[in-house]
N, C-alpha and C. Protein backbone atom coordinates (compact mmCIF):
# COMPACT_ATOMS: atom_id res chain seq x y z
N UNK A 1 -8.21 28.65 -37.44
CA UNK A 1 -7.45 28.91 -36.23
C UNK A 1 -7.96 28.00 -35.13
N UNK A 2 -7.05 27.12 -34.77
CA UNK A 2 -7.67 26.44 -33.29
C UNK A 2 -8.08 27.34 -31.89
N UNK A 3 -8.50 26.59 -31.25
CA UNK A 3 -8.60 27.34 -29.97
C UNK A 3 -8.03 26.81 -28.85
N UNK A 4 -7.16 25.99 -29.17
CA UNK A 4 -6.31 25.33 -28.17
C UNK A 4 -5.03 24.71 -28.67
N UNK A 5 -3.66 24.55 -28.07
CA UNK A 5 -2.81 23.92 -28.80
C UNK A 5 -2.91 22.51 -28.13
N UNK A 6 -2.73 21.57 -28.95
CA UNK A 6 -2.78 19.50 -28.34
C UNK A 6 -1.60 19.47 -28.64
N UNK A 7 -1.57 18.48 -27.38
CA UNK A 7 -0.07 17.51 -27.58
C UNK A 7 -0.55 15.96 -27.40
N UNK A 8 0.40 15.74 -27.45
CA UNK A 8 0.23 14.32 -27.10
C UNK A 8 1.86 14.29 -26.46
N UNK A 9 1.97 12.80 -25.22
CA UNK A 9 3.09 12.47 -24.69
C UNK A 9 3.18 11.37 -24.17
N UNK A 10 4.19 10.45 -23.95
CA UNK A 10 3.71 9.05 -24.05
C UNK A 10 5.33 9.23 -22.90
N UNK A 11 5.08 8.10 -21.58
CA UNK A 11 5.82 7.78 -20.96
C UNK A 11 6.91 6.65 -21.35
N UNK A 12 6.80 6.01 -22.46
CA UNK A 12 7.36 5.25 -22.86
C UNK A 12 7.32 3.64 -22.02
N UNK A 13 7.97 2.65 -22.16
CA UNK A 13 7.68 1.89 -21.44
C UNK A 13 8.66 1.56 -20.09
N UNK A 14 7.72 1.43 -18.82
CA UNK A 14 8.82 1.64 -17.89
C UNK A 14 7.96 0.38 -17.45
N UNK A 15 9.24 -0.08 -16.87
CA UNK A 15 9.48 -1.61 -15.99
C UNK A 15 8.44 -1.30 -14.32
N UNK A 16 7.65 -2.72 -14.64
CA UNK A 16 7.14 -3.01 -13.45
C UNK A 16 7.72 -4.02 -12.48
N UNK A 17 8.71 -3.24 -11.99
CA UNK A 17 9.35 -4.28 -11.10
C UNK A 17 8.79 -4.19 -9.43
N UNK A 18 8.07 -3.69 -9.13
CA UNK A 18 7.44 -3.90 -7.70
C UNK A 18 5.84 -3.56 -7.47
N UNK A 19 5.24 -4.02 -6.07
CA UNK A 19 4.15 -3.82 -5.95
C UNK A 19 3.52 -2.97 -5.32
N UNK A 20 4.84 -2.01 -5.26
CA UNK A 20 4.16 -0.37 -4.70
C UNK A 20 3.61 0.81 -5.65
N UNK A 21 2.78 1.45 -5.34
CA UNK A 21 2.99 2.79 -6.00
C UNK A 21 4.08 3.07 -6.80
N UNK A 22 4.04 2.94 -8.01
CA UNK A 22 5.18 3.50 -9.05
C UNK A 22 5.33 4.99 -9.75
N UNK A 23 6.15 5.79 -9.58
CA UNK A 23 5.14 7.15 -10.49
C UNK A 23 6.05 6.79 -12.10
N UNK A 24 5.61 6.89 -12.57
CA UNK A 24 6.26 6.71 -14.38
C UNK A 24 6.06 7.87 -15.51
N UNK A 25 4.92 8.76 -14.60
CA UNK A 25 4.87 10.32 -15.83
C UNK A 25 4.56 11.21 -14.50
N UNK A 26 5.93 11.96 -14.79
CA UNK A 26 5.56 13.38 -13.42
C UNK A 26 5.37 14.65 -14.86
N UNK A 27 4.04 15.44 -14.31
CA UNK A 27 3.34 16.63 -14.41
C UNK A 27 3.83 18.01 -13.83
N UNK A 28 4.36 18.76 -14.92
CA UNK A 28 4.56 20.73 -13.70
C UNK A 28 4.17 21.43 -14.72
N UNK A 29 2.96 21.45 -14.76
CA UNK A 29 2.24 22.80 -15.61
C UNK A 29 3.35 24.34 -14.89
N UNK A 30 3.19 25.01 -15.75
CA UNK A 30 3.92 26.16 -15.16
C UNK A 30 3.23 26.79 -14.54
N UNK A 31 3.67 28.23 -14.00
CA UNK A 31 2.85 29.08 -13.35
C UNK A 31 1.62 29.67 -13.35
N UNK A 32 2.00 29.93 -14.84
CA UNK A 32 0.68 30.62 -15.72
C UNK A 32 0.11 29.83 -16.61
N UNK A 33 0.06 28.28 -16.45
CA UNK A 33 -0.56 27.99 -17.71
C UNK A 33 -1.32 26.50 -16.93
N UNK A 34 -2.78 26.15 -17.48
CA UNK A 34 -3.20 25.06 -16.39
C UNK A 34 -3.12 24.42 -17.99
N UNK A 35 -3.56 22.70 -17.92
CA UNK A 35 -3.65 22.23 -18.87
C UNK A 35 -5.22 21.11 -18.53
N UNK A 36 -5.58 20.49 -20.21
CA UNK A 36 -6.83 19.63 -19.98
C UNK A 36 -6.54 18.42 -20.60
N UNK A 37 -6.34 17.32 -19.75
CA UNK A 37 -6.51 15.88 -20.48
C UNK A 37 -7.43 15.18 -20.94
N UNK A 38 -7.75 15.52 -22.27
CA UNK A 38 -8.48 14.61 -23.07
C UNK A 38 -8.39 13.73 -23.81
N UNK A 39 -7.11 12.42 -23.08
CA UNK A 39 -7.65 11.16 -23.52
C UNK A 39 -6.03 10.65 -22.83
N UNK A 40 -6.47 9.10 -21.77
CA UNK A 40 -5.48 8.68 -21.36
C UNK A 40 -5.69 7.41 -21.64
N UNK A 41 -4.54 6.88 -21.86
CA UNK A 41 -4.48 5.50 -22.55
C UNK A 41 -3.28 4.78 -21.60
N UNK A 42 -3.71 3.51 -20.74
CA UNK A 42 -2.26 3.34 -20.02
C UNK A 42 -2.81 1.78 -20.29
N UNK A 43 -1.44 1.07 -20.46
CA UNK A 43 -1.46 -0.23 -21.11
C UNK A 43 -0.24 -0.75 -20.30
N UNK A 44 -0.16 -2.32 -20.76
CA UNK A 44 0.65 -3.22 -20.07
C UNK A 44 1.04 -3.72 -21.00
N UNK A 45 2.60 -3.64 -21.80
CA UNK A 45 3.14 -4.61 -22.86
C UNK A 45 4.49 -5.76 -21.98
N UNK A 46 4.27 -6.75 -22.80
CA UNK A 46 5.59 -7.81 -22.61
C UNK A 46 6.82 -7.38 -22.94
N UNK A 47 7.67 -7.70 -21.94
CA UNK A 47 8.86 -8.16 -21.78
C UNK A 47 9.46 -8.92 -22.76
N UNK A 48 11.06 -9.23 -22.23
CA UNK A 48 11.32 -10.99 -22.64
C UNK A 48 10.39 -11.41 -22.12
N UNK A 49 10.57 -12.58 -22.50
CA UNK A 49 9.57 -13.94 -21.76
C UNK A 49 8.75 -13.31 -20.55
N UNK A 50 7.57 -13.00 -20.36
CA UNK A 50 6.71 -12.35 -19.53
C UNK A 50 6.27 -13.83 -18.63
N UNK A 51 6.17 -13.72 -17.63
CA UNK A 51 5.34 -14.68 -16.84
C UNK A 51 4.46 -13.87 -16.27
N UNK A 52 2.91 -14.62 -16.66
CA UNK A 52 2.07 -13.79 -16.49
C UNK A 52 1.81 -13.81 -14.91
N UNK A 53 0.67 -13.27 -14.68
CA UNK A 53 1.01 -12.95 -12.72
C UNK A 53 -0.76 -13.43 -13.01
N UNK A 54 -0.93 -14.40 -11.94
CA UNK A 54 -2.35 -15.16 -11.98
C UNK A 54 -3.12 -14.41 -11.51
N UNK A 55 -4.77 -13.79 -11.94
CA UNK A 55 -5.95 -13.15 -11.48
C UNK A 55 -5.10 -12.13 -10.73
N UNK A 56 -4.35 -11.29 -11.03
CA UNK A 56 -3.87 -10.11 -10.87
C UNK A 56 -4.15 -9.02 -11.67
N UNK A 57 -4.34 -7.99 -10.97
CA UNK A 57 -4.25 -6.37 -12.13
C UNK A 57 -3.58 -5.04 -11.69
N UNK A 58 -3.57 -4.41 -11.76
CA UNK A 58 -2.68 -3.13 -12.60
C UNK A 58 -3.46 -1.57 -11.97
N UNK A 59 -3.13 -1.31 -11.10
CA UNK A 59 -4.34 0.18 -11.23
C UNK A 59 -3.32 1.07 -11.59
N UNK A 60 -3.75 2.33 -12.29
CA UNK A 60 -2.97 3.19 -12.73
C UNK A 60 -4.40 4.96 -12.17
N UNK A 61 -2.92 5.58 -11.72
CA UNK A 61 -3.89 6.89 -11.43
C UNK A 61 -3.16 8.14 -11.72
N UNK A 62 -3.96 8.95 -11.87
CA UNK A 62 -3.45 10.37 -12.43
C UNK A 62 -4.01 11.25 -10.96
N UNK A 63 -2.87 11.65 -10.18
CA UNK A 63 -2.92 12.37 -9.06
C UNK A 63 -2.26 13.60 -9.16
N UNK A 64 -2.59 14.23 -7.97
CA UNK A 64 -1.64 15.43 -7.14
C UNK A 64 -0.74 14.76 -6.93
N UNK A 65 0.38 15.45 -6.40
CA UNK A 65 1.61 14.94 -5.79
C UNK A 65 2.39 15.84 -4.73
N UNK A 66 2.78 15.63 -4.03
CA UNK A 66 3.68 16.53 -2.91
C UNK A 66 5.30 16.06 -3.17
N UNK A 67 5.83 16.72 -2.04
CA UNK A 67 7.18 16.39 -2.44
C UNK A 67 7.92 17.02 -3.47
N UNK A 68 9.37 16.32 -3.47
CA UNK A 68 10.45 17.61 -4.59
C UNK A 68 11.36 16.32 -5.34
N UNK A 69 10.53 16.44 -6.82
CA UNK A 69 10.97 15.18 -7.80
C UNK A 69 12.42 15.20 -7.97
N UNK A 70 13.03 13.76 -7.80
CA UNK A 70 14.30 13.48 -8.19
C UNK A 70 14.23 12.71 -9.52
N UNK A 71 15.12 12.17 -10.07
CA UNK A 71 15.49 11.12 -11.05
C UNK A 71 14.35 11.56 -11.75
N UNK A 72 14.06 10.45 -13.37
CA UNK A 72 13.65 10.70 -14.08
C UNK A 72 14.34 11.17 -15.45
N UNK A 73 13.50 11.12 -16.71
CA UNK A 73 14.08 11.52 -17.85
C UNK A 73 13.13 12.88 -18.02
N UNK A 74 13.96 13.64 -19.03
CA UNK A 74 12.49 14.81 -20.02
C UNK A 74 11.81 13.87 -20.56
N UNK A 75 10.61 14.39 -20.98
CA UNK A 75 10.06 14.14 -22.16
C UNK A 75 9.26 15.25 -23.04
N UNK A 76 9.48 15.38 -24.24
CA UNK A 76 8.94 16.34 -24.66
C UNK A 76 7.65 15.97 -26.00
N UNK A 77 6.82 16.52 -25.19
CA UNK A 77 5.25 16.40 -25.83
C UNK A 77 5.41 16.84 -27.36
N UNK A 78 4.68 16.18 -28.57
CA UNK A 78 4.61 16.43 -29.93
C UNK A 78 3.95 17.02 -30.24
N UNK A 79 3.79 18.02 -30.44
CA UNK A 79 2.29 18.90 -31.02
C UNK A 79 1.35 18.62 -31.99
N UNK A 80 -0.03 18.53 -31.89
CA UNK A 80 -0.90 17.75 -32.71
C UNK A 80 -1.73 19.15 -33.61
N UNK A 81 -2.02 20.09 -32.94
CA UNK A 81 -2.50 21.18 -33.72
C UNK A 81 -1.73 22.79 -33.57
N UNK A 82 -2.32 23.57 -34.12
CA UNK A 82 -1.91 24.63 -34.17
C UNK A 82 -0.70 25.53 -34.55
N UNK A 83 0.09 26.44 -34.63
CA UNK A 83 1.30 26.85 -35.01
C UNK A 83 2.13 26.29 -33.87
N UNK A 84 3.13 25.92 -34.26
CA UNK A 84 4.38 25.34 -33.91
C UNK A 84 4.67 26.10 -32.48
N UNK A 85 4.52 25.48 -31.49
CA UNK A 85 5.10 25.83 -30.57
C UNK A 85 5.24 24.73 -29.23
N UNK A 86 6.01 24.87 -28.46
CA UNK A 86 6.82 23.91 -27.88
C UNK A 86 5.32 24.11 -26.16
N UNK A 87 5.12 23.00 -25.69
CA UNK A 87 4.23 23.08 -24.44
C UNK A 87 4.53 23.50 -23.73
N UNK A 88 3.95 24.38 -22.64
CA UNK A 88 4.45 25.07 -21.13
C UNK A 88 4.80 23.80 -20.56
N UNK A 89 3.93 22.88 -20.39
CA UNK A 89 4.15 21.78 -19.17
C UNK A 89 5.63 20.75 -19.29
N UNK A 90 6.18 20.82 -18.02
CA UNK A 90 7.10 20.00 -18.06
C UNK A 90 6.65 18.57 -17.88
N UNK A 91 7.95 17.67 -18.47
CA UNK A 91 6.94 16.14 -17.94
C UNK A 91 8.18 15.18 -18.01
N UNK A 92 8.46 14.40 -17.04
CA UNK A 92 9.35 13.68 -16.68
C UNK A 92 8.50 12.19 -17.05
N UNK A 93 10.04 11.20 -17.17
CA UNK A 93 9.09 9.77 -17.54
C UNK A 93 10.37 8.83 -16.07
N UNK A 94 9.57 7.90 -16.29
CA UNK A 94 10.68 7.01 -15.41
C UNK A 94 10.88 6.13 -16.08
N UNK A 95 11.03 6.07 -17.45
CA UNK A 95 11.35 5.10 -18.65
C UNK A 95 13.34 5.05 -18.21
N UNK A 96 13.88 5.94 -18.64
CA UNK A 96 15.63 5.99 -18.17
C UNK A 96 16.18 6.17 -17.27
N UNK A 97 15.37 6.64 -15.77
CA UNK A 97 15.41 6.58 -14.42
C UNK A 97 14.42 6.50 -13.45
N UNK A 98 14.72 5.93 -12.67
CA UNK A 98 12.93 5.70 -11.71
C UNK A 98 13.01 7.53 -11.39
N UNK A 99 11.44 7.67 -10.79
CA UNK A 99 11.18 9.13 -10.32
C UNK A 99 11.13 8.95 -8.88
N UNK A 100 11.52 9.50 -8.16
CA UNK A 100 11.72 9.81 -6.47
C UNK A 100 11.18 10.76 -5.77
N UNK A 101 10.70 10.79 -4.15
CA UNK A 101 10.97 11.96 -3.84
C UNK A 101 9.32 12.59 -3.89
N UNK A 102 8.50 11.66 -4.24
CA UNK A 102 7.31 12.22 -4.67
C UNK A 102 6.30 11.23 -3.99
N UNK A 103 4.91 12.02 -3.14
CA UNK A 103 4.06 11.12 -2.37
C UNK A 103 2.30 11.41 -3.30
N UNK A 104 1.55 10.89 -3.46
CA UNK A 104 0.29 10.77 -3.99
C UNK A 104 -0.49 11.70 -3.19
N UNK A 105 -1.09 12.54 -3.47
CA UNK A 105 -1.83 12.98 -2.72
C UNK A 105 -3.05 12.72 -3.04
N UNK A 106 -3.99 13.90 -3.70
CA UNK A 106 -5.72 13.78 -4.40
C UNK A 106 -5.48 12.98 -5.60
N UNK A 107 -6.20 12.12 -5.80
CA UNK A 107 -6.09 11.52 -6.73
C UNK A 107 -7.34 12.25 -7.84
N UNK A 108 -7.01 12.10 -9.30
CA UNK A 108 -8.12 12.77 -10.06
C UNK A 108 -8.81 11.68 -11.16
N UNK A 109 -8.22 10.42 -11.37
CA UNK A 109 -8.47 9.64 -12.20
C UNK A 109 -7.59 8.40 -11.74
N UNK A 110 -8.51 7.40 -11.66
CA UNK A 110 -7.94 5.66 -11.92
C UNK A 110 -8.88 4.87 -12.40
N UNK A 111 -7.81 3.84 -13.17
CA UNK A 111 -8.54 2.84 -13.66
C UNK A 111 -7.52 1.56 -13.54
N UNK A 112 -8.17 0.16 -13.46
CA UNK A 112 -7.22 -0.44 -13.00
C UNK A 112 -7.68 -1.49 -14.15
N UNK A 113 -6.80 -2.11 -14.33
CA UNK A 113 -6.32 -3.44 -16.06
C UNK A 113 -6.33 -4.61 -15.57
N UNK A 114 -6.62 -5.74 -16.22
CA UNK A 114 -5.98 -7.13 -15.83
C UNK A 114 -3.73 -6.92 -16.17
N UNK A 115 -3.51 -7.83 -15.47
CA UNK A 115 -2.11 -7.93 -15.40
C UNK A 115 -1.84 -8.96 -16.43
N UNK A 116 -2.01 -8.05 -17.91
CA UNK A 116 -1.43 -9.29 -18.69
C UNK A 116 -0.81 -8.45 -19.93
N UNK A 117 -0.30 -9.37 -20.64
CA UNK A 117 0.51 -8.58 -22.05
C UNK A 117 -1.01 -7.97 -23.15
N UNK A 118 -0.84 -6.94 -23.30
CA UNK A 118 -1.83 -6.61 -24.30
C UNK A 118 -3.46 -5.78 -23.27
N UNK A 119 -3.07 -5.69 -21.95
CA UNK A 119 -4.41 -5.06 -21.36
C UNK A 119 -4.19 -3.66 -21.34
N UNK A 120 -5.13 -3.17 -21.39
CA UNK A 120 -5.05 -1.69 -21.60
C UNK A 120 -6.55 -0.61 -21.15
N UNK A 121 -6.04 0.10 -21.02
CA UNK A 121 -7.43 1.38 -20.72
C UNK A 121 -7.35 2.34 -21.39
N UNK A 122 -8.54 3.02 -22.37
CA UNK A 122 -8.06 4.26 -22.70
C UNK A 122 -9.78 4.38 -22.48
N UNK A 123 -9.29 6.47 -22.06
CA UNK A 123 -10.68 7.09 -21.86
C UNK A 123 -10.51 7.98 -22.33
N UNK A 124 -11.23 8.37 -23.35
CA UNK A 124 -11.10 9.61 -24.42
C UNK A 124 -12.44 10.14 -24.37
N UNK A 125 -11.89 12.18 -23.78
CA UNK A 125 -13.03 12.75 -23.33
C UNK A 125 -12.89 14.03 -24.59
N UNK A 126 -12.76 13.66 -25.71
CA UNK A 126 -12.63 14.76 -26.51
C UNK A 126 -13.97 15.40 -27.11
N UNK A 127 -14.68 16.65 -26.74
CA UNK A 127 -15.56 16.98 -26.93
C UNK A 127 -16.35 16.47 -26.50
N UNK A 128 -16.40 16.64 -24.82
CA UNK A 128 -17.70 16.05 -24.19
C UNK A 128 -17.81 17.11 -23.27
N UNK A 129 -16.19 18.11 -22.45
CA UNK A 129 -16.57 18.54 -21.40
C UNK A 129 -16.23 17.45 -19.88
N UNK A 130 -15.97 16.22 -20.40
CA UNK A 130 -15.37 15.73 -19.08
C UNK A 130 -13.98 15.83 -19.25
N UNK A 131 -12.65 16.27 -19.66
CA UNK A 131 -11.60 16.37 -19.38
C UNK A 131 -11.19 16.30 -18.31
N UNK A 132 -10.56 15.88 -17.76
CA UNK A 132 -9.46 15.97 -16.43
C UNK A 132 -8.74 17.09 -16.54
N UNK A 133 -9.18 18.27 -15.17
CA UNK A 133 -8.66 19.61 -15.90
C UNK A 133 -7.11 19.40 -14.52
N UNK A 134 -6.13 19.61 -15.12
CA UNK A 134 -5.14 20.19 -14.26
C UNK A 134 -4.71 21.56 -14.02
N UNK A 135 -4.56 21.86 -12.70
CA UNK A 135 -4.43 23.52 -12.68
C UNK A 135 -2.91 23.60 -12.12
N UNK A 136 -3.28 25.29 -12.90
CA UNK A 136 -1.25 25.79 -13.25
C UNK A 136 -0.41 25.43 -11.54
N UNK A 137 -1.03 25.38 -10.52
CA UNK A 137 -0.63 25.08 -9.48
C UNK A 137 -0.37 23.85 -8.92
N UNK A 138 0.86 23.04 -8.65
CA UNK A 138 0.89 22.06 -8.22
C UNK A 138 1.58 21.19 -8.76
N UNK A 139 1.68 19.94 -8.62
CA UNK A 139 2.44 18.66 -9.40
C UNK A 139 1.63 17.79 -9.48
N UNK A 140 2.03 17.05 -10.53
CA UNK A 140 1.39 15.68 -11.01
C UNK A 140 1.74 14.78 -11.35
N UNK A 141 1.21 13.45 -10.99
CA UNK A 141 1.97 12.43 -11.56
C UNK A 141 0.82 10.78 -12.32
N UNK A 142 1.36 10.43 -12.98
CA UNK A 142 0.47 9.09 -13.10
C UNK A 142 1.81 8.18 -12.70
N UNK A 143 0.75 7.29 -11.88
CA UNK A 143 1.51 5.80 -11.09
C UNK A 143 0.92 4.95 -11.85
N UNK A 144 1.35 3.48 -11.68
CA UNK A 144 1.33 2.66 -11.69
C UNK A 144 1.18 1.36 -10.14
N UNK A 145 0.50 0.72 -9.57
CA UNK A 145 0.72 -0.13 -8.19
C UNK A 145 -0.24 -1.37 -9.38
N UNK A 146 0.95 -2.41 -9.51
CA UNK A 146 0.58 -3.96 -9.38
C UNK A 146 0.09 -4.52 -7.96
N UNK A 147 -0.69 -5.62 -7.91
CA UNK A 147 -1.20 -6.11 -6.76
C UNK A 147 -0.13 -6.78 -6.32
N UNK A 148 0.28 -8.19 -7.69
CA UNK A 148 0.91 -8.79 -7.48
C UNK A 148 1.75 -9.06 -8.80
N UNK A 149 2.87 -9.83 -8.79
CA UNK A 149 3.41 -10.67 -9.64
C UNK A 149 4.34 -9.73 -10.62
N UNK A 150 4.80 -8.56 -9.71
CA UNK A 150 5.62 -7.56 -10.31
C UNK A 150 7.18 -8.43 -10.85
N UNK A 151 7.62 -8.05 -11.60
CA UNK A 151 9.29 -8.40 -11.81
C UNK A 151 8.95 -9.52 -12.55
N UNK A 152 8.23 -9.47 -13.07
CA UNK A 152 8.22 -10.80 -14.34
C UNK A 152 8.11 -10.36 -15.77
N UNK A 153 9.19 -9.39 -16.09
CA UNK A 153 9.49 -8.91 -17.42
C UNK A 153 8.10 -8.39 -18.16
N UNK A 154 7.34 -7.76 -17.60
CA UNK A 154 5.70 -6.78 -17.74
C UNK A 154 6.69 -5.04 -18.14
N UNK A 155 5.99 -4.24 -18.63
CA UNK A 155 6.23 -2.86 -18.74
C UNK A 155 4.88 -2.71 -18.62
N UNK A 156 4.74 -1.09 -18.13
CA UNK A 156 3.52 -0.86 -18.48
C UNK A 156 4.21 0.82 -19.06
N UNK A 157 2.86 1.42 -19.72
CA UNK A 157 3.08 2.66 -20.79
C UNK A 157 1.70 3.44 -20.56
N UNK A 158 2.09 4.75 -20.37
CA UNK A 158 0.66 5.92 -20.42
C UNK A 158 1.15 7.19 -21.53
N UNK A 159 0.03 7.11 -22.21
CA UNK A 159 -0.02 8.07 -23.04
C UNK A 159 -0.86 9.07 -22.57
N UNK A 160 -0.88 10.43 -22.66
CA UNK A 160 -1.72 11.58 -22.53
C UNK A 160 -1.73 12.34 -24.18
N UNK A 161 -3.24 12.51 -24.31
CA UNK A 161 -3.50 13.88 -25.01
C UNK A 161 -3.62 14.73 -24.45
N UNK A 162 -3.43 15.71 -24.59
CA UNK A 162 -3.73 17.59 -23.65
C UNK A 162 -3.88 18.50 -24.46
N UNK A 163 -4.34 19.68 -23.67
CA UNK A 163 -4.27 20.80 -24.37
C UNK A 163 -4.01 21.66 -23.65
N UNK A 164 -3.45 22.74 -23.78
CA UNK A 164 -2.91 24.19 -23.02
C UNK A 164 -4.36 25.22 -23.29
């Protein structure tokens, strides 16, 4: 018997077309249920023809958020252990519509990439006790902010493991 159910959920790849704050995976644990991220992986794949963006990089962060989310797609998390059951947490991607409507608040995790095809971060806290705990209260989101050299056919992609 586990003692936790895992998912995993992947934002898919959403277009870096500017050099603001992007959100690309919005977070709504439900009422009653907080969740723990143990292991985020956010990467930068090519386009068509990518032109790379010179001594530039990529920060990506897993925050609070304020505000009342517009646009966006579902996405629905795959379950990795336990009996079959579907996750409390809702989770929007901005892979089929940008997300709106939403400001950064506490931030709980960043890490920032070189700006190129193939850079990537992953931090996997599985069985250590450092998880990134999110609580049932509140919203969440992971962004994306390029420095520079946005709109040159770049995606970037975040995956989360969790557990309820």
């Amino acid at each position: 018997m586990s003692i936790s159910r895992n998912y995993f959920v992947d934002s898919g790849l959403v277009s870096i077309g500017g050099t603001g704050a992007t959100p690309m995976l919005y977070i709504a644990p439900t009422a009653t249920n907080d969740l723990n991220v143990c292991r985020i992986f956010c990467g930068i794949e090519a386009g068509a023809s990518p032109t790379p963006a010179s001594n530039a990089s990529v920060l990506f962060q897993l925050a609070k958020v304020t505000g009342t989310k517009a646009g966006g797609g579902a996405v629905t998390p795959s379950q990795l252990s336990g009996v079959a059951l579907a996750a409390n947490t809702v989770f929007s991607s901005a892979l089929s519509a940008a997300i709106t409507g939403l400001t950064i608040s506490t931030e709980y995790w960043a890490r920032g990439i070189p700006f190129a095809a193939g850079a990537f971060i992953e931090d996997a806290y599985e069985n250590t006790g450092f998880e990134v705990e999110i609580p049932a209260s509140g919203t969440w989101g992971v962004y994306f902010t390029a420095a520079a050299g946005a709109g040159t056919n770049f995606n970037a992609r975040c995956t989360l493991n969790f557990s309820e």
